[in-house]
C-alpha atoms as a PDB file:
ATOM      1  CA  UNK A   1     -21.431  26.425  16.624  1.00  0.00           C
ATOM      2  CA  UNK A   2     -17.854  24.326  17.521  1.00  0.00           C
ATOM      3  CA  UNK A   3     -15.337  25.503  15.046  1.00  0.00           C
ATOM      4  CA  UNK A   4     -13.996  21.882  13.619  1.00  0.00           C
ATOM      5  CA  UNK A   5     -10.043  21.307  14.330  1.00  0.00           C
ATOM      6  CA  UNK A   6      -8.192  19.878  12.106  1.00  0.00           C
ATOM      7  CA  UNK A   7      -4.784  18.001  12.805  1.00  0.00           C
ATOM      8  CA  UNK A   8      -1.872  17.884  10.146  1.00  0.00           C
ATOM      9  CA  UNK A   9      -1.408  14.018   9.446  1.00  0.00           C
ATOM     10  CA  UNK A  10       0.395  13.797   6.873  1.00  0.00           C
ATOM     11  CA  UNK A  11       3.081  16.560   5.094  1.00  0.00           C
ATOM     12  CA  UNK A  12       3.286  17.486   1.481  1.00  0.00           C
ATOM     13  CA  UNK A  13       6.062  14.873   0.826  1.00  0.00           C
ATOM     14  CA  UNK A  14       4.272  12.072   2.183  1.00  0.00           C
ATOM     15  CA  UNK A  15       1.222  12.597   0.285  1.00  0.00           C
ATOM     16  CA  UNK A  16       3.354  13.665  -3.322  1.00  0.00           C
ATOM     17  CA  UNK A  17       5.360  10.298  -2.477  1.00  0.00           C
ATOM     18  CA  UNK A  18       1.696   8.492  -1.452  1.00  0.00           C
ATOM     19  CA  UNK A  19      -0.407  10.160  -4.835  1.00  0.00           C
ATOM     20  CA  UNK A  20       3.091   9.150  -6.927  1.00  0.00           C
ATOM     21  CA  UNK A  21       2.917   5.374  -5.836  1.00  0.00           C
ATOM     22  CA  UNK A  22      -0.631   5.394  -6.536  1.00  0.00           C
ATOM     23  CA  UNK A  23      -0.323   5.947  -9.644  1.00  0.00           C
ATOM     24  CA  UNK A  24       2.993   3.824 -10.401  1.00  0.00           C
ATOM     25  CA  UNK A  25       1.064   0.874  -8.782  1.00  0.00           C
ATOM     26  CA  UNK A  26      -1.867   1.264 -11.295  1.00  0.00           C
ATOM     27  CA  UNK A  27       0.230   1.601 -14.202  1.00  0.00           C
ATOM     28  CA  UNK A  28       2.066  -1.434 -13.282  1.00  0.00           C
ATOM     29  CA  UNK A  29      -0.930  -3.401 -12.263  1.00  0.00           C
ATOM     30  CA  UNK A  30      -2.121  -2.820 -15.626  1.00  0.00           C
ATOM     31  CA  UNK A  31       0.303  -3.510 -18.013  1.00  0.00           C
ATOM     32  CA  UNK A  32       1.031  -6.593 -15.879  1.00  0.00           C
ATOM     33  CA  UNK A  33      -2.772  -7.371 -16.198  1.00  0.00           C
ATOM     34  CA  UNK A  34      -2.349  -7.056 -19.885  1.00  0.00           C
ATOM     35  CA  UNK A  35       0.441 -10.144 -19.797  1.00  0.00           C
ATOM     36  CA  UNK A  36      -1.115 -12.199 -17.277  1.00  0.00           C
ATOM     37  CA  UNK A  37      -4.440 -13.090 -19.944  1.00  0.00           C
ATOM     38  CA  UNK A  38      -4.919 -12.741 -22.957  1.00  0.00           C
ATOM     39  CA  UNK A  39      -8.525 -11.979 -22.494  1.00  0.00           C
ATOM     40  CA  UNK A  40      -7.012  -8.794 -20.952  1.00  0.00           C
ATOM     41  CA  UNK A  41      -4.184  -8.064 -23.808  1.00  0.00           C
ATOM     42  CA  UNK A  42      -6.353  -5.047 -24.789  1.00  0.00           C
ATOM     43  CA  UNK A  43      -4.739  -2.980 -21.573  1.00  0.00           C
ATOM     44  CA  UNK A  44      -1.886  -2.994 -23.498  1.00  0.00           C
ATOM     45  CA  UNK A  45      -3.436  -0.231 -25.492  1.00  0.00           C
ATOM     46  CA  UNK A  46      -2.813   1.863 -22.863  1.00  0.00           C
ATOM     47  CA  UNK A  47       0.387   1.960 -23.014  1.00  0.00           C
ATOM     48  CA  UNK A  48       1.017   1.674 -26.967  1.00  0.00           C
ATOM     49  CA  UNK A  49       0.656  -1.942 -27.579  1.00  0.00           C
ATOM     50  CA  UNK A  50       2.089  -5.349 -26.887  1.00  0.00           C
ATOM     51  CA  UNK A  51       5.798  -4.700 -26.849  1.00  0.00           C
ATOM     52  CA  UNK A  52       5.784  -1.336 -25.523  1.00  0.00           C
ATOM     53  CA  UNK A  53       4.124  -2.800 -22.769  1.00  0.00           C
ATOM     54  CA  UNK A  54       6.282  -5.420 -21.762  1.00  0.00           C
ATOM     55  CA  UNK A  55       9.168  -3.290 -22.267  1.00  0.00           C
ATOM     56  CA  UNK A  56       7.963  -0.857 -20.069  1.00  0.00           C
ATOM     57  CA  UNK A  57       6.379  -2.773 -17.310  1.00  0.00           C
ATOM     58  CA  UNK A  58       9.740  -3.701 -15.476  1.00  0.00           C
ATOM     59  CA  UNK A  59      10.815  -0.182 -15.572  1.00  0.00           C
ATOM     60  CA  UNK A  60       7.500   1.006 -13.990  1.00  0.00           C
ATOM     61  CA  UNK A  61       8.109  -1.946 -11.163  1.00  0.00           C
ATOM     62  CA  UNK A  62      11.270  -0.694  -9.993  1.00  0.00           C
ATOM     63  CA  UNK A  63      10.090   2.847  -9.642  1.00  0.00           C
ATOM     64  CA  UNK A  64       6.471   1.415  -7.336  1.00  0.00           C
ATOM     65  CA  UNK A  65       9.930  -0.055  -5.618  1.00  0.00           C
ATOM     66  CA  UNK A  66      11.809   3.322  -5.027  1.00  0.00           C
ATOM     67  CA  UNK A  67       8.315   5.075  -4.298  1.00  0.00           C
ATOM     68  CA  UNK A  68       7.268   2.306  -1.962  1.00  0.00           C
ATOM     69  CA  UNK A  69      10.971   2.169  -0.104  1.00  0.00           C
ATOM     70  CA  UNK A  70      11.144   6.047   0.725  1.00  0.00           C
ATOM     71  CA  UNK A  71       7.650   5.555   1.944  1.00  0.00           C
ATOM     72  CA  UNK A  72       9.154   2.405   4.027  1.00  0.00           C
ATOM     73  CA  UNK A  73      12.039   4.660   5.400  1.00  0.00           C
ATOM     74  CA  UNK A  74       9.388   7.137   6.640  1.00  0.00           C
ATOM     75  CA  UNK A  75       6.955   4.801   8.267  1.00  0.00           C
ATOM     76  CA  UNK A  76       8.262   1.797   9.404  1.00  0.00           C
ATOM     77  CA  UNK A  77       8.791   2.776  12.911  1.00  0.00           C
ATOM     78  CA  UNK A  78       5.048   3.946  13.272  1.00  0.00           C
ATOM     79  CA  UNK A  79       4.463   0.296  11.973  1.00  0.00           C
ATOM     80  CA  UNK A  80       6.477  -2.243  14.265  1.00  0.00           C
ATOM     81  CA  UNK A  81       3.932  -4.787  15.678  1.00  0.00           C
ATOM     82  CA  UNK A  82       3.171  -4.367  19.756  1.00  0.00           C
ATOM     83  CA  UNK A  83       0.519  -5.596  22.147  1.00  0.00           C
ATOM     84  CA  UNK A  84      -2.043  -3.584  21.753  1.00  0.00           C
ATOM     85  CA  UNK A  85      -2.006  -5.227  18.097  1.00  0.00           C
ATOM     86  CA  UNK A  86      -3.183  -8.156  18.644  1.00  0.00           C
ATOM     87  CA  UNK A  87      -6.221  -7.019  21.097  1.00  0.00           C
ATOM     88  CA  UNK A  88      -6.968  -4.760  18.129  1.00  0.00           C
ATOM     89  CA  UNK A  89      -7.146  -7.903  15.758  1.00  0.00           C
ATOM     90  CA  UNK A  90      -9.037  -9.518  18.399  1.00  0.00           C
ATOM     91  CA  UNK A  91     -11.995  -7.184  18.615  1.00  0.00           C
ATOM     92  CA  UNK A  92     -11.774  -6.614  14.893  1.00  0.00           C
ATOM     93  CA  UNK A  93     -15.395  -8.180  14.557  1.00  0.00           C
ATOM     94  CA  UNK A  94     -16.783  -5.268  16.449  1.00  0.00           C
ATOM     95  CA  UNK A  95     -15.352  -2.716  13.597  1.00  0.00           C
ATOM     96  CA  UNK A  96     -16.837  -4.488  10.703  1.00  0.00           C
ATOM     97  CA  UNK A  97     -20.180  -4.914  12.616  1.00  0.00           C
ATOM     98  CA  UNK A  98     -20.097  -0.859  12.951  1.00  0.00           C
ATOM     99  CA  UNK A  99     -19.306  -1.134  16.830  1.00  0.00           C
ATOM    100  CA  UNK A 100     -16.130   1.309  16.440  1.00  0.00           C
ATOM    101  CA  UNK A 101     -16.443   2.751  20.339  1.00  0.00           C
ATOM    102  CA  UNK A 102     -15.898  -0.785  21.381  1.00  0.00           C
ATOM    103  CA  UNK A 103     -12.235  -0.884  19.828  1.00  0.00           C
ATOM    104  CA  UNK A 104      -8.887  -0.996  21.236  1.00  0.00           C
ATOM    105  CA  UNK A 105      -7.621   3.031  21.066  1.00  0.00           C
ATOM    106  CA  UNK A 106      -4.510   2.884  18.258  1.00  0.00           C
ATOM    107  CA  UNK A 107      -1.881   4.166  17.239  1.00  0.00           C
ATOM    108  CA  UNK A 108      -0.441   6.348  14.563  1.00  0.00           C
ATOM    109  CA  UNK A 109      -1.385   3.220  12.531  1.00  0.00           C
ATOM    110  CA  UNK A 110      -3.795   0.773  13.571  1.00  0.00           C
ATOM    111  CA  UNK A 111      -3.628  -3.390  12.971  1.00  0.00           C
ATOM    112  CA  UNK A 112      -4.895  -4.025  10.251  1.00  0.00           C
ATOM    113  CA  UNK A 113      -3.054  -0.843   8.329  1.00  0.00           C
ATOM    114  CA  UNK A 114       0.084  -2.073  10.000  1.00  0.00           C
ATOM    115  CA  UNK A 115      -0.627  -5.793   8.323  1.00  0.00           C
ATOM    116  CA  UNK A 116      -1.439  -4.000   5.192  1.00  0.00           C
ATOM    117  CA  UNK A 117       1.980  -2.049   5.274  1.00  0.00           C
ATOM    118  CA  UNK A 118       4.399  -5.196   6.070  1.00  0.00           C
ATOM    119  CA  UNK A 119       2.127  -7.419   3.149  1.00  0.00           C
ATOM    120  CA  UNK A 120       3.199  -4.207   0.444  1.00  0.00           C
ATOM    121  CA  UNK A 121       6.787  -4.896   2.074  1.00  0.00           C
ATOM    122  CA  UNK A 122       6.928  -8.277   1.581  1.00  0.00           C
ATOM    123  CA  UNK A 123       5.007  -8.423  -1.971  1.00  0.00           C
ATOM    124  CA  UNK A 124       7.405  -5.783  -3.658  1.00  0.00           C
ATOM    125  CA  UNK A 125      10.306  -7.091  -2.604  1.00  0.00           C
ATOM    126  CA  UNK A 126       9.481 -10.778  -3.589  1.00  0.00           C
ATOM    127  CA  UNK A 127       8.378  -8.979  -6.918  1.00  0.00           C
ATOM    128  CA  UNK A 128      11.352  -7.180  -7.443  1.00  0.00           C
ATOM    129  CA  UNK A 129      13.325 -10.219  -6.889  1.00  0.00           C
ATOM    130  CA  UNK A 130      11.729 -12.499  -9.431  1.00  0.00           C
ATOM    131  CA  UNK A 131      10.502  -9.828 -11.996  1.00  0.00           C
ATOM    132  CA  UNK A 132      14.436  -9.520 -12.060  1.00  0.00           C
ATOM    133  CA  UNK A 133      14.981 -13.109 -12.441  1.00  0.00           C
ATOM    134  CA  UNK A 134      13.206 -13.234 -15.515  1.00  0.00           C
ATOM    135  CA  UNK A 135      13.987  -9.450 -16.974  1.00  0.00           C
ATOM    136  CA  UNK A 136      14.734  -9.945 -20.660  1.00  0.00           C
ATOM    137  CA  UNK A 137      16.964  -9.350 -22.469  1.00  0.00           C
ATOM    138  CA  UNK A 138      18.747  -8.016 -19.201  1.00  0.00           C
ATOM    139  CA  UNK A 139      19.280 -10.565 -16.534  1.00  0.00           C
ATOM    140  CA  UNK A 140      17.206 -13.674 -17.515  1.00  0.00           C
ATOM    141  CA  UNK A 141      20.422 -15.603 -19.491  1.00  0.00           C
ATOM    142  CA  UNK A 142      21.963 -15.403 -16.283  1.00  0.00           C
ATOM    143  CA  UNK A 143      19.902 -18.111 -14.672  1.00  0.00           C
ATOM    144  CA  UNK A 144      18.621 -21.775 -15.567  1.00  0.00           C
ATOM    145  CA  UNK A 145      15.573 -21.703 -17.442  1.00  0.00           C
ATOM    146  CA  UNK A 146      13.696 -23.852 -14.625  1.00  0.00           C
ATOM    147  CA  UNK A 147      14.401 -20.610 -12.004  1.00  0.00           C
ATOM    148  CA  UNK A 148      13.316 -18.553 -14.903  1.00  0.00           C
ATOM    149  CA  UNK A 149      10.068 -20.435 -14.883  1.00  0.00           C
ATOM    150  CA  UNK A 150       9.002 -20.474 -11.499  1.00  0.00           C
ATOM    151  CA  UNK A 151      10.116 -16.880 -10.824  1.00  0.00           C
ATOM    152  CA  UNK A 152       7.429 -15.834 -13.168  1.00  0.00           C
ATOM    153  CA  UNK A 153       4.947 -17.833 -11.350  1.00  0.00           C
ATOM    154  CA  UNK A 154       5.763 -16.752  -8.294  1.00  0.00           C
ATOM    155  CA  UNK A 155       5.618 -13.105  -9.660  1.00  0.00           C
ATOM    156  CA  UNK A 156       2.062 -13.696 -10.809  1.00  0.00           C
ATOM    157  CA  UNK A 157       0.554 -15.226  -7.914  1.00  0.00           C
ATOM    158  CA  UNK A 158       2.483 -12.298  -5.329  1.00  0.00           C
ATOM    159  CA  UNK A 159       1.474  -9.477  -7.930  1.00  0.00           C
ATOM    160  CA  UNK A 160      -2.312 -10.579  -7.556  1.00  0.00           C
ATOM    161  CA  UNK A 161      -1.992 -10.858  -3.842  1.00  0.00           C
ATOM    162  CA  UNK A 162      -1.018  -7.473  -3.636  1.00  0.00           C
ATOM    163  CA  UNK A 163      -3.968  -5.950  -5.927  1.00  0.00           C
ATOM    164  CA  UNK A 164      -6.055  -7.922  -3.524  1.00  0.00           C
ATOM    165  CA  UNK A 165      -4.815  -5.901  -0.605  1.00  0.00           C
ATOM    166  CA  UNK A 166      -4.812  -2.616  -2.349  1.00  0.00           C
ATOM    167  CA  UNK A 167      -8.013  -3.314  -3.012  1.00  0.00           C
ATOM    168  CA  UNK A 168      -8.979  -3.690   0.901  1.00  0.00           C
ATOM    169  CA  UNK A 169      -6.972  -0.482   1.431  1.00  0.00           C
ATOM    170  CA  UNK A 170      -8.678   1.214  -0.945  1.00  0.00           C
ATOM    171  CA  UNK A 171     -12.085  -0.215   0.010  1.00  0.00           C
ATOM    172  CA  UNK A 172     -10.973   0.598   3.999  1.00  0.00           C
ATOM    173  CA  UNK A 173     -10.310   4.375   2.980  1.00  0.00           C
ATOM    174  CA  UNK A 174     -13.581   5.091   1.203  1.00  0.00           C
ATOM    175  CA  UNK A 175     -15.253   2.885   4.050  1.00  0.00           C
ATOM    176  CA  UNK A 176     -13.973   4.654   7.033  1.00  0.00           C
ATOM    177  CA  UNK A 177     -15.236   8.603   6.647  1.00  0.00           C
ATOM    178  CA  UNK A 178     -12.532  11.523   6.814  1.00  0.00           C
ATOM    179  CA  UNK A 179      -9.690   9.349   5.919  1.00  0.00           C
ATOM    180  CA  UNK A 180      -9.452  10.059   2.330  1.00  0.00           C
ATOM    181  CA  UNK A 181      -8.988  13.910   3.886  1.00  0.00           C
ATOM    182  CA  UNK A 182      -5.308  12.778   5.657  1.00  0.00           C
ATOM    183  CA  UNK A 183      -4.044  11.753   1.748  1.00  0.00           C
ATOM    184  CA  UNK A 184      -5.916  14.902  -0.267  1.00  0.00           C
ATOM    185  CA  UNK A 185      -5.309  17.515   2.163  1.00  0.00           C
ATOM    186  CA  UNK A 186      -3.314  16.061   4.691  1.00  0.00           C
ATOM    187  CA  UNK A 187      -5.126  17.102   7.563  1.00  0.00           C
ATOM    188  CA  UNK A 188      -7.559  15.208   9.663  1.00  0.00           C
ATOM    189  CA  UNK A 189     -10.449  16.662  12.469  1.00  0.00           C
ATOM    190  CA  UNK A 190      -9.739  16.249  15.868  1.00  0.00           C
ATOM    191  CA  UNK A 191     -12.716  14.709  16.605  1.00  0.00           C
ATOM    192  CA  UNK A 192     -12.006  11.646  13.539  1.00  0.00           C
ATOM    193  CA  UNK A 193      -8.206  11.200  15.506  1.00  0.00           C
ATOM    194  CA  UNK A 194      -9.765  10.541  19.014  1.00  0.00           C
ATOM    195  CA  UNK A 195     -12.305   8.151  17.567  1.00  0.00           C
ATOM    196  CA  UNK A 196      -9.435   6.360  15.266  1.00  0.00           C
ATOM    197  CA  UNK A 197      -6.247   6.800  16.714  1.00  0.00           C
ATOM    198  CA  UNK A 198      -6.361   8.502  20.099  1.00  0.00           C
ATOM    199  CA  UNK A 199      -3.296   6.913  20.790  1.00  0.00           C
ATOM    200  CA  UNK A 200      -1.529   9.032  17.944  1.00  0.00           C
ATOM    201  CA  UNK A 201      -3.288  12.052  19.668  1.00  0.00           C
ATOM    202  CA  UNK A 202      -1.898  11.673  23.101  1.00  0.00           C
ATOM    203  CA  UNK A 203       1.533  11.273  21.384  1.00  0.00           C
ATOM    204  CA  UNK A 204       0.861  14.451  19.641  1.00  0.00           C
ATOM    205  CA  UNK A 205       0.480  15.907  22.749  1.00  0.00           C
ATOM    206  CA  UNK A 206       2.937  14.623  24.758  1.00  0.00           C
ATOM    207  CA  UNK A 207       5.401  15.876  22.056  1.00  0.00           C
ATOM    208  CA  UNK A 208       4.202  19.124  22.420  1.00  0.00           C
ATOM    209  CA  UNK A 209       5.283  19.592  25.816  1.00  0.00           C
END
């Protein structure tokens, strides 16, 4: 019997910095939860109650910010949009029928993780931006009350946007078999990165000439 390869996807730091936003992002998705209805106040217990929550949901924003931005700093390059994107995008019907050896070979990163990493890009940064605006007691006097006001819709309706996508990502990771390996272990088989992202394969390769 084959012996199964494995190939080393992901280091130590990425997946301490991955495991650490995870759980940043949840603690912040709840406690913003808690705010957003009061049908949903009772999260708040989770983190000792009404004002502890708000007090500490800010803080706990800025830090999924930091976490997300070394991630950013790491990644970005493997994410920049190219040609073979929008073939991938255009066959995309064929993955979510189950066809997957009718797909465009990818990258490091394929399409629709690429989309997923510039929406997270976009979403934190507009939510680090208004949550600011209306910080109190810390920054909110320093703006009218009507930016004050639309800031915190604008931070509702981004924040639920991005649980939405998390929610695909984490939905595309239990979906897709072996991936949940690259984050847990780091490593992935050979046989899952030729049928994925044979691109990333051949790069491997090159770059071990």
């Amino acid at each position: 019997m084959e012996e199964t390869r494995y190939l080393r996807r992901y280091s130590d730091g990425d997946r301490i910095n991955h495991w650490a936003l995870v759980i940043l992002f949840f603690c912040t998705a709840l406690s913003g939860l808690s705010m957003f209805h009061p049908s949903l106040f009772f999260l708040s217990v989770l983190f000792g109650g009404g004002p502890w929550t708000r007090i500490l949901h800010p803080f706990i924003g800025v830090l999924v910010f930091l976490s997300f931005a070394g991630m950013y700093l790491r990644l970005a390059r493997d994410n920049v949009w190219n040609a073979d994107d929008r073939v991938w995008l255009a066959g995309a019907g064929a993955l979510l029928s189950g066809r997957k050896h009718e797909m465009l070979p990818a990258g490091r990163y394929n399409a629709g993780q690429k989309i997923l990493f510039w929406w997270m890009a976009i979403t934190l940064a507009v939510l680090l931006v208004t949550g600011l605006v209306f910080w109190r007691p810390y920054f909110a006097g320093y703006f009218p009350i009507g930016l004050v006001r639309l800031a915190t819709v604008v931070h509702s309706l981004t924040a639920v946007g991005l649980i939405l996508g998390i929610i695909v990502h984490i939905y595309a990771a239990i979906w897709v078999k072996g991936t949940t390996r690259a984050m847990t272990r780091g490593l992935v088989s050979e046989s899952w990165a030729k049928r994925h992202h044979p691109g990333w394969v051949a790069q491997m390769t090159q770059d071990k000439r």
